[in-house]
N, C-alpha and C. Protein backbone atom coordinates (compact mmCIF):
# COMPACT_ATOMS: atom_id res chain seq x y z
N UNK A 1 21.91 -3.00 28.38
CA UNK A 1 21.91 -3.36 26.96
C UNK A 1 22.50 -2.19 26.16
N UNK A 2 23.23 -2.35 25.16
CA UNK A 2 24.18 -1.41 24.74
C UNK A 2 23.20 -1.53 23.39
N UNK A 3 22.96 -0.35 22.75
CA UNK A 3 22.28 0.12 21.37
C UNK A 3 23.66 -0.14 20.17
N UNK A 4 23.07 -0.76 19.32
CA UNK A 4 24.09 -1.07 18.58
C UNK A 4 24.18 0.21 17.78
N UNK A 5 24.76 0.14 16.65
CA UNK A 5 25.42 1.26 16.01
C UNK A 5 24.61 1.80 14.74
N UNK A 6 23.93 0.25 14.16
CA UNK A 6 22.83 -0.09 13.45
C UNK A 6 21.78 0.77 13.29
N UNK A 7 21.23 0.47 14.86
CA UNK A 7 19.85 0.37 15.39
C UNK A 7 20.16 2.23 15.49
N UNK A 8 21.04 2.49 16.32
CA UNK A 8 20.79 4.10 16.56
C UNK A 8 21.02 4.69 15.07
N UNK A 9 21.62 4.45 14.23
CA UNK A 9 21.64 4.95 12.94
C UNK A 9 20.25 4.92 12.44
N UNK A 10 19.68 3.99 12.40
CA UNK A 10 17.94 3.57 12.68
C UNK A 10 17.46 4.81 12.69
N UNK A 11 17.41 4.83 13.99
CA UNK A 11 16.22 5.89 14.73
C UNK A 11 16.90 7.11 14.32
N UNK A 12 18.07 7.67 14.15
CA UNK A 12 18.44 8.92 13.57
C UNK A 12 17.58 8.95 12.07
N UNK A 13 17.60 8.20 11.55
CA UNK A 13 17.00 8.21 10.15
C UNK A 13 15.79 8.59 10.16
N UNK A 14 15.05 8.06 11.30
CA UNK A 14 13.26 8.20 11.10
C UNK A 14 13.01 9.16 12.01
N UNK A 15 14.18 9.79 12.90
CA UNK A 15 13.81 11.25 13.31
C UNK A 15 14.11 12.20 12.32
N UNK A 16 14.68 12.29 11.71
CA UNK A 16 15.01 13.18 10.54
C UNK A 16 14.03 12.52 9.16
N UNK A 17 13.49 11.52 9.26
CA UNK A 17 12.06 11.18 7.71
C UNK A 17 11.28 12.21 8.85
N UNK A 18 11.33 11.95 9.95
CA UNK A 18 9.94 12.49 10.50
C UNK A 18 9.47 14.19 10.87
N UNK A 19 10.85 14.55 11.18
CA UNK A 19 10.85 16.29 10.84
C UNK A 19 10.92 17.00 9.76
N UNK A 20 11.12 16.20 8.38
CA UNK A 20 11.10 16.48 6.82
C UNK A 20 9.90 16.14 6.62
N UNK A 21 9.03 15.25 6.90
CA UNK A 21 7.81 14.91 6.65
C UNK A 21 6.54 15.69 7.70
N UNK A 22 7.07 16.18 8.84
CA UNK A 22 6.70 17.49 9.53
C UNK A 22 6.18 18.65 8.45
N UNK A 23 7.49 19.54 8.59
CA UNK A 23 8.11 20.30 7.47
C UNK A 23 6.94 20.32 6.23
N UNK A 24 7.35 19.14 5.74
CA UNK A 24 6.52 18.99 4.56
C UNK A 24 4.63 19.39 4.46
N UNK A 25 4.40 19.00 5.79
CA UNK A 25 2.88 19.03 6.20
C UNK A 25 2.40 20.36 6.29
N UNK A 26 3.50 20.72 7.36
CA UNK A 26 2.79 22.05 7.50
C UNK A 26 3.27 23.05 6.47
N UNK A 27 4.07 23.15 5.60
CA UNK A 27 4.39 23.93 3.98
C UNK A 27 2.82 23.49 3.32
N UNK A 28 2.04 22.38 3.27
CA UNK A 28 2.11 22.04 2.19
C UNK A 28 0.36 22.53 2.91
N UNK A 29 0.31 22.30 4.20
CA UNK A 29 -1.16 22.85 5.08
C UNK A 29 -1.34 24.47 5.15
N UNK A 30 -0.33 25.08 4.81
CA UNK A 30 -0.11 26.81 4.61
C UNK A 30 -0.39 27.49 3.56
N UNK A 31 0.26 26.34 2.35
CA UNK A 31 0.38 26.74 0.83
C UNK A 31 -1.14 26.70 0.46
N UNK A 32 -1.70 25.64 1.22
CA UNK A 32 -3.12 25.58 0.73
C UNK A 32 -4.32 26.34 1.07
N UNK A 33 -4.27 26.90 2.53
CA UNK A 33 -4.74 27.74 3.17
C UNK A 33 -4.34 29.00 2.50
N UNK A 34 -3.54 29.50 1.97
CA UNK A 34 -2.84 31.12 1.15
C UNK A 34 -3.64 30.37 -0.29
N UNK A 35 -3.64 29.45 -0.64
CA UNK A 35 -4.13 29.55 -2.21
C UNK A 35 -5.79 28.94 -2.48
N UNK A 36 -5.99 28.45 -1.54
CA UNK A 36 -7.48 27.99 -1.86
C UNK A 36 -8.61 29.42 -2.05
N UNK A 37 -8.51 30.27 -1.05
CA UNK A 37 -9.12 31.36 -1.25
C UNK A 37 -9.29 31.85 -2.82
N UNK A 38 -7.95 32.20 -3.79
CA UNK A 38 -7.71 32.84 -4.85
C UNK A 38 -8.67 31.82 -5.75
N UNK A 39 -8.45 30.46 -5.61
CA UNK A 39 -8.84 29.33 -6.41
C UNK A 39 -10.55 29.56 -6.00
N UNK A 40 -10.70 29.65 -5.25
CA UNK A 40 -12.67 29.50 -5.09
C UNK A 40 -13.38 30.52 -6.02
N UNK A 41 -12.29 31.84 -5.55
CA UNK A 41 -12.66 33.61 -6.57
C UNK A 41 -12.48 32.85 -7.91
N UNK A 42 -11.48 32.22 -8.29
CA UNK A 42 -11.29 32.04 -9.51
C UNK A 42 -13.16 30.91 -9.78
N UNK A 43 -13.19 29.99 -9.45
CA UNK A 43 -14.46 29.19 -9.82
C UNK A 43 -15.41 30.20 -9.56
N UNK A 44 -15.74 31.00 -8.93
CA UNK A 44 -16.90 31.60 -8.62
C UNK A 44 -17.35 32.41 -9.48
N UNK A 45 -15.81 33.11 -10.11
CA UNK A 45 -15.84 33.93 -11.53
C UNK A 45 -16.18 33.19 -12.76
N UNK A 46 -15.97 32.04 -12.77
CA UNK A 46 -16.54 30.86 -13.80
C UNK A 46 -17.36 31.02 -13.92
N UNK A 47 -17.49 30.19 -12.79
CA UNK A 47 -19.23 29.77 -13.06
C UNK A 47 -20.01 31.12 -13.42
N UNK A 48 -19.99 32.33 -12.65
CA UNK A 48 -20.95 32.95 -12.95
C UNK A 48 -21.07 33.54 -14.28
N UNK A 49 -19.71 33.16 -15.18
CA UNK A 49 -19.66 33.67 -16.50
C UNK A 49 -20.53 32.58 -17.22
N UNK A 50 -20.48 31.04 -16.55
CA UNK A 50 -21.23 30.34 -17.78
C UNK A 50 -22.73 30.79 -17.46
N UNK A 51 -23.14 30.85 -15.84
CA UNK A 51 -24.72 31.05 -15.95
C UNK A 51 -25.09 32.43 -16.24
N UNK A 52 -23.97 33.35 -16.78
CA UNK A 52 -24.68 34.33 -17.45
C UNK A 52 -24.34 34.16 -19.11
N UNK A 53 -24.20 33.39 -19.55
CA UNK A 53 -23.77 32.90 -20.60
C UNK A 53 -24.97 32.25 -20.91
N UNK A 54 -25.35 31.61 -20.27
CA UNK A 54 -26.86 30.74 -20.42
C UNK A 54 -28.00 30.87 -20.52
N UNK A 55 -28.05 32.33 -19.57
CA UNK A 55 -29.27 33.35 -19.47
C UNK A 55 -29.43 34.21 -20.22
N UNK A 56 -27.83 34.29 -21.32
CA UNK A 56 -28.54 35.59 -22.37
C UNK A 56 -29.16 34.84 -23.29
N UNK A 57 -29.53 34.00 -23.61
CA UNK A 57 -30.35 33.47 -24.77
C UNK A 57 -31.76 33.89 -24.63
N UNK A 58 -32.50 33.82 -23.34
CA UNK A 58 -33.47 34.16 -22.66
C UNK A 58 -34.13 35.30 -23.14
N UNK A 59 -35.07 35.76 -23.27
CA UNK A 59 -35.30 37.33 -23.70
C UNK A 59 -36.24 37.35 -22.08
């Protein structure tokens, strides 16, 4: 059976969606792993500004 010209144009297409969409995963599984850390410091610094914000009313 001979692959038409179509069909292999086909599968070139969705090997190349599928190594851009690779690509994409692991950029996007890296970017998040390097920035989630900074982002937690950042909430952690929050919050602890509102619950000391809350507690100075307190005597």
């Amino acid at each position: 059976m001979v692959a038409r010209p179509a069909r292999k144009l086909r599968g070139q297409a969705m090997v190349e969606y599928s190594a851009v969409m690779f690509a994409l995963a692991m950029g996007g599984g890296v970017g998040i792993i390097i920035i989630l850390p900074s982002l937690m410091n950042a909430l952690d610094r929050y919050l602890a500004g509102i619950y000391f914000m809350l507690n100075l009313a307190i005597p």
